[in-house]
PDB file of N, CA and C in Angstrom:
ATOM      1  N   UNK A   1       3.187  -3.798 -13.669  1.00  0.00           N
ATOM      2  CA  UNK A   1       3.080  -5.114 -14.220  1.00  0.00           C
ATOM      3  C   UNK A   1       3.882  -5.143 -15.497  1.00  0.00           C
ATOM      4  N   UNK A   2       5.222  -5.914 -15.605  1.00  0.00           N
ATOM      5  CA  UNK A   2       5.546  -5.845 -16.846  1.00  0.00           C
ATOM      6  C   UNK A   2       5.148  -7.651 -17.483  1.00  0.00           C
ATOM      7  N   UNK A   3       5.295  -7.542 -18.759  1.00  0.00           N
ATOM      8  CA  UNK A   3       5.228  -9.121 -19.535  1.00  0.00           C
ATOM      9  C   UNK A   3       6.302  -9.530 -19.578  1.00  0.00           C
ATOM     10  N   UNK A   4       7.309  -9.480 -18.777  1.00  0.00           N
ATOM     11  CA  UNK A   4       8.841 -10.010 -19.259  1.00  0.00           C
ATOM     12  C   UNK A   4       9.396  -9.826 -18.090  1.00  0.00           C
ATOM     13  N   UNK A   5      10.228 -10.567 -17.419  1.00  0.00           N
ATOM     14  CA  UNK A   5      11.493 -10.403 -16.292  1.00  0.00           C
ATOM     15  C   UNK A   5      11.891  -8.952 -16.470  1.00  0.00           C
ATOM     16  N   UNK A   6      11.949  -8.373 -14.931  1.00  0.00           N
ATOM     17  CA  UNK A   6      12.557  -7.385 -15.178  1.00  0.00           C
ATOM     18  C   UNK A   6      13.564  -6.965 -13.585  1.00  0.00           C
ATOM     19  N   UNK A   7      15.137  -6.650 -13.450  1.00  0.00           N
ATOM     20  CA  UNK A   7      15.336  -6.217 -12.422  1.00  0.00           C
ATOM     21  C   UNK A   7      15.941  -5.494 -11.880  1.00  0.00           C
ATOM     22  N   UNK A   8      16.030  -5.013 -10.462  1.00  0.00           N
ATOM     23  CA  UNK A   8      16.013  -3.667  -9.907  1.00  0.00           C
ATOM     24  C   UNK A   8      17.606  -3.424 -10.264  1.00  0.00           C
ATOM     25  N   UNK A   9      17.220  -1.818 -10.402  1.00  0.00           N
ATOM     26  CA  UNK A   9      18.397  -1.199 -10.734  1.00  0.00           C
ATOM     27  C   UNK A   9      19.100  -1.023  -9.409  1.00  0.00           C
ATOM     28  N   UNK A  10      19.128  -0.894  -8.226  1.00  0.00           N
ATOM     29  CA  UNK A  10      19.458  -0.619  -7.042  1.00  0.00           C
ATOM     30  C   UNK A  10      18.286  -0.671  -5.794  1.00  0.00           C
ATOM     31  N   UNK A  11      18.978  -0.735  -4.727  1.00  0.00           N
ATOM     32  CA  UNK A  11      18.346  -1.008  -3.468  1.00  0.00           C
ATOM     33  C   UNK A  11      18.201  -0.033  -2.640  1.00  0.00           C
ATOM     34  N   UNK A  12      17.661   0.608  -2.119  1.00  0.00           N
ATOM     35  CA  UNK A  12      17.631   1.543  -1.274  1.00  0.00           C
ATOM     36  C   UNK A  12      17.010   1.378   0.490  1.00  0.00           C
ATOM     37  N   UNK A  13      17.420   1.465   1.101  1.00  0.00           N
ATOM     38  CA  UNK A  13      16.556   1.118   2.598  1.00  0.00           C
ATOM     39  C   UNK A  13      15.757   2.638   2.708  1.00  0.00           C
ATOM     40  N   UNK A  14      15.000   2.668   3.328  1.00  0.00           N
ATOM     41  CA  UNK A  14      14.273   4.012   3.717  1.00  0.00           C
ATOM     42  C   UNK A  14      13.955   3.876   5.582  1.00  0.00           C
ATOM     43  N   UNK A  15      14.387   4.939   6.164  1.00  0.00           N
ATOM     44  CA  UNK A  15      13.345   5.011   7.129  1.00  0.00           C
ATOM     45  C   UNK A  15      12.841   6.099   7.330  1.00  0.00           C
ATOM     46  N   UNK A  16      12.196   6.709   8.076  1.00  0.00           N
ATOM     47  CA  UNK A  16      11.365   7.858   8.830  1.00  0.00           C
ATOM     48  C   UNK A  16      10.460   8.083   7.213  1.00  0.00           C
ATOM     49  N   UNK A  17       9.800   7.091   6.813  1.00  0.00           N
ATOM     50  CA  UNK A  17       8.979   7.803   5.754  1.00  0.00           C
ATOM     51  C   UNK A  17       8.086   8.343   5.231  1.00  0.00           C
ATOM     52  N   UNK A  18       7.732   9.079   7.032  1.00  0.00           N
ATOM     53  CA  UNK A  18       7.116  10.385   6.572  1.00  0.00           C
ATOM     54  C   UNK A  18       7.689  11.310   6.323  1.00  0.00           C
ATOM     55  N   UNK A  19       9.049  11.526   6.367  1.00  0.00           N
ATOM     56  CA  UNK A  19       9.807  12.628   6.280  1.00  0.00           C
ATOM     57  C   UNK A  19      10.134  12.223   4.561  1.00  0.00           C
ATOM     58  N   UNK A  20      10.201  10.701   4.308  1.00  0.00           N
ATOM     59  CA  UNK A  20      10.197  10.656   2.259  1.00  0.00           C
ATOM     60  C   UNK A  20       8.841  11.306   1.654  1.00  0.00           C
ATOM     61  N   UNK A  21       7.771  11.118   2.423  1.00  0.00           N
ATOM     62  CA  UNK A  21       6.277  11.049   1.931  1.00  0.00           C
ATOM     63  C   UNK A  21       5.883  12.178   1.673  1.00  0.00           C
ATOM     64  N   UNK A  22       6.150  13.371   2.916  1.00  0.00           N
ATOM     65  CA  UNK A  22       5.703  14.662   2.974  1.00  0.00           C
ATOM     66  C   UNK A  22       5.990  14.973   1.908  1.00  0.00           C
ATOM     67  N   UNK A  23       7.445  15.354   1.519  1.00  0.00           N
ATOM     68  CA  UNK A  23       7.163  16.382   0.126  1.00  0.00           C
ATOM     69  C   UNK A  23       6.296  15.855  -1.608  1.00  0.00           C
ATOM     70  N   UNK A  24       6.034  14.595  -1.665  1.00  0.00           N
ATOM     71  CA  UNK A  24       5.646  14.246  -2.467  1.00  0.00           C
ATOM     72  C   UNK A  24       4.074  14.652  -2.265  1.00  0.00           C
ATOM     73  N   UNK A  25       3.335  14.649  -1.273  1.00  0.00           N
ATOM     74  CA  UNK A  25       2.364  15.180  -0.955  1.00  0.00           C
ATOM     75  C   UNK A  25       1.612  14.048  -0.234  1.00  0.00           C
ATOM     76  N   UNK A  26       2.047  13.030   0.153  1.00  0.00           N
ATOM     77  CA  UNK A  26       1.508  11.863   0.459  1.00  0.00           C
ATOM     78  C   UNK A  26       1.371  11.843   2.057  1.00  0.00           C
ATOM     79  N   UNK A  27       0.273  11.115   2.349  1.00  0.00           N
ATOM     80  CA  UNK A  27      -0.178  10.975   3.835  1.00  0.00           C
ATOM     81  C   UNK A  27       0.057   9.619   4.180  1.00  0.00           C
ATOM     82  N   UNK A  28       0.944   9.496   5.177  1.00  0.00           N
ATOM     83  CA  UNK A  28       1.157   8.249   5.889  1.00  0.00           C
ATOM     84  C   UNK A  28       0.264   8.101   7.085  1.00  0.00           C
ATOM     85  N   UNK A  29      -0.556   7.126   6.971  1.00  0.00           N
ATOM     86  CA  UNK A  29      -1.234   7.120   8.837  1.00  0.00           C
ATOM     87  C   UNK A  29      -0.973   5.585   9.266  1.00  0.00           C
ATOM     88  N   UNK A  30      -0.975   5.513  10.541  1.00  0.00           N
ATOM     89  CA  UNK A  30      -1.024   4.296  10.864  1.00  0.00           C
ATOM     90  C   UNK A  30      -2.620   4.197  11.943  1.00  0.00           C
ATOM     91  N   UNK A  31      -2.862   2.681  10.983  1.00  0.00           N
ATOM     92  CA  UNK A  31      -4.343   2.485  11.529  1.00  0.00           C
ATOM     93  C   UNK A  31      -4.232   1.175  12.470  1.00  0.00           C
ATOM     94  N   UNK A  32      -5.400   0.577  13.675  1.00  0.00           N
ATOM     95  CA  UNK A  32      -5.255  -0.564  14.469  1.00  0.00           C
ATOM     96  C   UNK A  32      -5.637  -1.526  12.968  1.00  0.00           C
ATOM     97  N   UNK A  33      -6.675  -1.133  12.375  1.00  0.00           N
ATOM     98  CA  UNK A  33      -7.128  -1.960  11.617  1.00  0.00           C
ATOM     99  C   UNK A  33      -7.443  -1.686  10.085  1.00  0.00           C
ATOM    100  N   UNK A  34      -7.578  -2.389   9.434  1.00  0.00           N
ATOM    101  CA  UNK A  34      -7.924  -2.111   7.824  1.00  0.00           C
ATOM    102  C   UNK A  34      -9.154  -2.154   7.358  1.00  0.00           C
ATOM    103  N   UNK A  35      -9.770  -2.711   8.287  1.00  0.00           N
ATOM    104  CA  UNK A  35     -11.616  -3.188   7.663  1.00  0.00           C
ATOM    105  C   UNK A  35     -12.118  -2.278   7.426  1.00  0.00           C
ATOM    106  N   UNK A  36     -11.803  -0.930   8.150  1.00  0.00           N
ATOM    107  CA  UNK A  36     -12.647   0.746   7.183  1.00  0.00           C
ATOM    108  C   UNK A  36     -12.273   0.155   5.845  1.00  0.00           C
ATOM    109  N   UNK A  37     -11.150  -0.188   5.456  1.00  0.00           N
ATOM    110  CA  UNK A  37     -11.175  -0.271   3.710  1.00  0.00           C
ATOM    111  C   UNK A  37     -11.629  -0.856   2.688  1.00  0.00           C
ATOM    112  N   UNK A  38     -12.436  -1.871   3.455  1.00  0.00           N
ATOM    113  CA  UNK A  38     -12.806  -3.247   2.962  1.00  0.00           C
ATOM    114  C   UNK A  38     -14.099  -2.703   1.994  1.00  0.00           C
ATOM    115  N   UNK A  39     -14.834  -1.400   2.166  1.00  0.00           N
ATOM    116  CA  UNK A  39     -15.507  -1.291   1.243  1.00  0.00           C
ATOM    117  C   UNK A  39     -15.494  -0.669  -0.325  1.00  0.00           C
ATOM    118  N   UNK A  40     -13.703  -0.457   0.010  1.00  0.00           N
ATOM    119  CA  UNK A  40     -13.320   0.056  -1.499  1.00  0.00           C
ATOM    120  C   UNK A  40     -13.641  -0.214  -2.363  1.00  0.00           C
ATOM    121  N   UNK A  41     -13.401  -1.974  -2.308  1.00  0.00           N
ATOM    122  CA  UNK A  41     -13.637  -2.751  -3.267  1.00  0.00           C
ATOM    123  C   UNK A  41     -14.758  -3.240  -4.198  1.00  0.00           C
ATOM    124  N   UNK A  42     -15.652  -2.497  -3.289  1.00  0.00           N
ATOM    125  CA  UNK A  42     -17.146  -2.216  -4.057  1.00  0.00           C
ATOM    126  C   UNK A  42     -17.278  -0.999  -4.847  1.00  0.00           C
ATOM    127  N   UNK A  43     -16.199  -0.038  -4.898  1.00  0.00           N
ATOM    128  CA  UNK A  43     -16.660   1.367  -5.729  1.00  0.00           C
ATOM    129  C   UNK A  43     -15.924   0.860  -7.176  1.00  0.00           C
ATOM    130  N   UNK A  44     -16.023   1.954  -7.703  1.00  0.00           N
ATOM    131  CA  UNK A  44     -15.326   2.344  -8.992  1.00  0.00           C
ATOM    132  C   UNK A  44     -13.475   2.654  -9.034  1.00  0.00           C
ATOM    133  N   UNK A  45     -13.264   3.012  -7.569  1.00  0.00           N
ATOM    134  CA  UNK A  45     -11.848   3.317  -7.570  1.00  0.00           C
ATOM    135  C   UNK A  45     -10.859   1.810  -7.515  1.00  0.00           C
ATOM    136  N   UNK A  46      -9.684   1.885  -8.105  1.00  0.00           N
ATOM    137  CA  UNK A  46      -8.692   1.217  -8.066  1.00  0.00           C
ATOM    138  C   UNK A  46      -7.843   0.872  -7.104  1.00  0.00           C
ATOM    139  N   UNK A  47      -7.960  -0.185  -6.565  1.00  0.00           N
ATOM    140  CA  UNK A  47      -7.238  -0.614  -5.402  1.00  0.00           C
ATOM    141  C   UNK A  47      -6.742  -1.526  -5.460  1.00  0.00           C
ATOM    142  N   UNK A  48      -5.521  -1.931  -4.749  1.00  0.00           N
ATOM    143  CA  UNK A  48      -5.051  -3.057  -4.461  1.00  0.00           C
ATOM    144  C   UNK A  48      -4.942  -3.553  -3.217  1.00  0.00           C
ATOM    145  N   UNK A  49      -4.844  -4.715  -2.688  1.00  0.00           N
ATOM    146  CA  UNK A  49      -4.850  -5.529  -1.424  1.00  0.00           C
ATOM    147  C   UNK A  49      -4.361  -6.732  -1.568  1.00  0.00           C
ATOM    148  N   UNK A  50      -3.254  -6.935  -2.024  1.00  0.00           N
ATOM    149  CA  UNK A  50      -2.533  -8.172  -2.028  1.00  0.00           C
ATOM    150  C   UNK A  50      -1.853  -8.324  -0.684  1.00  0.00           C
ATOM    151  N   UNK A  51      -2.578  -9.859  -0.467  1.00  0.00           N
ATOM    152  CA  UNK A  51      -2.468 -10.051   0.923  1.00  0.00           C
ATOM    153  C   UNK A  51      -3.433  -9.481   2.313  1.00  0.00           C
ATOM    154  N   UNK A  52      -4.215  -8.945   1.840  1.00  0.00           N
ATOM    155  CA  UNK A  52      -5.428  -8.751   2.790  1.00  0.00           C
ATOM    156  C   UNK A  52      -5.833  -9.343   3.486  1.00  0.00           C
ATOM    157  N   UNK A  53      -6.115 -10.810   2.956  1.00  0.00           N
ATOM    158  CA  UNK A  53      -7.110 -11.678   3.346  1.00  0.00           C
ATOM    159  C   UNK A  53      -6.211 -12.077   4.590  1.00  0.00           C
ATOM    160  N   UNK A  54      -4.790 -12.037   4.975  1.00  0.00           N
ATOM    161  CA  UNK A  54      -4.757 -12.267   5.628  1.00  0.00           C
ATOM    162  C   UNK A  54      -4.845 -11.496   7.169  1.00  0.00           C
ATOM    163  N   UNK A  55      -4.789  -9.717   6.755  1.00  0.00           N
ATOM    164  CA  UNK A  55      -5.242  -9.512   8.355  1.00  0.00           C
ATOM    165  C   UNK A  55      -6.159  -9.280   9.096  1.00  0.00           C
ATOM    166  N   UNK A  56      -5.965  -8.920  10.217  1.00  0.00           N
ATOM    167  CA  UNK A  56      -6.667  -9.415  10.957  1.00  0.00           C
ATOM    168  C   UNK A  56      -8.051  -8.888  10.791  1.00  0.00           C
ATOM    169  N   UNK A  57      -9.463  -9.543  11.289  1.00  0.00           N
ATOM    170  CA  UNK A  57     -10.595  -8.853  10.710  1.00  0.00           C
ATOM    171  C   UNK A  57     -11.070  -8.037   9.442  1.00  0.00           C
ATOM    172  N   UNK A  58     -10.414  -8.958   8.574  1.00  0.00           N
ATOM    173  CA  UNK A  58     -10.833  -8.997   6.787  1.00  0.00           C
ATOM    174  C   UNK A  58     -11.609  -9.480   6.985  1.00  0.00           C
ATOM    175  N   UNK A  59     -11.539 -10.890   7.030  1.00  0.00           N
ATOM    176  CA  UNK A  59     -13.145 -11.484   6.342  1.00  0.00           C
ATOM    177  C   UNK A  59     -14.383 -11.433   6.931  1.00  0.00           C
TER     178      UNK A  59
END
């Protein structure tokens, strides 16, 4: 989040990004659905979901 305009220094396309993800240590999965996550938002941890509401079996 910055307080002021700010913009990208360059563009990059990515694909296969589990092959970017792995060495950073990061887990890519692909799920049918998101609603396991829907109870994040009740803990203490930090999350974001911009744009949630719209898929499918959120609300």
């Amino acid at each position: 989040m910055s307080r002021r305009r700010v913009s990208p220094t360059e563009r990059m396309a990515m694909s296969r990004l589990d092959r970017e993800f792995a060495p950073r240590g990061v887990e890519l999965r692909v799920v049918d659905s998101l609603r396991p996550l829907k109870g994040l938002w009740t803990t203490g941890l930090h999350v974001s979901g911009i744009r949630l509401r719209y898929a499918r079996d959120w609300s």
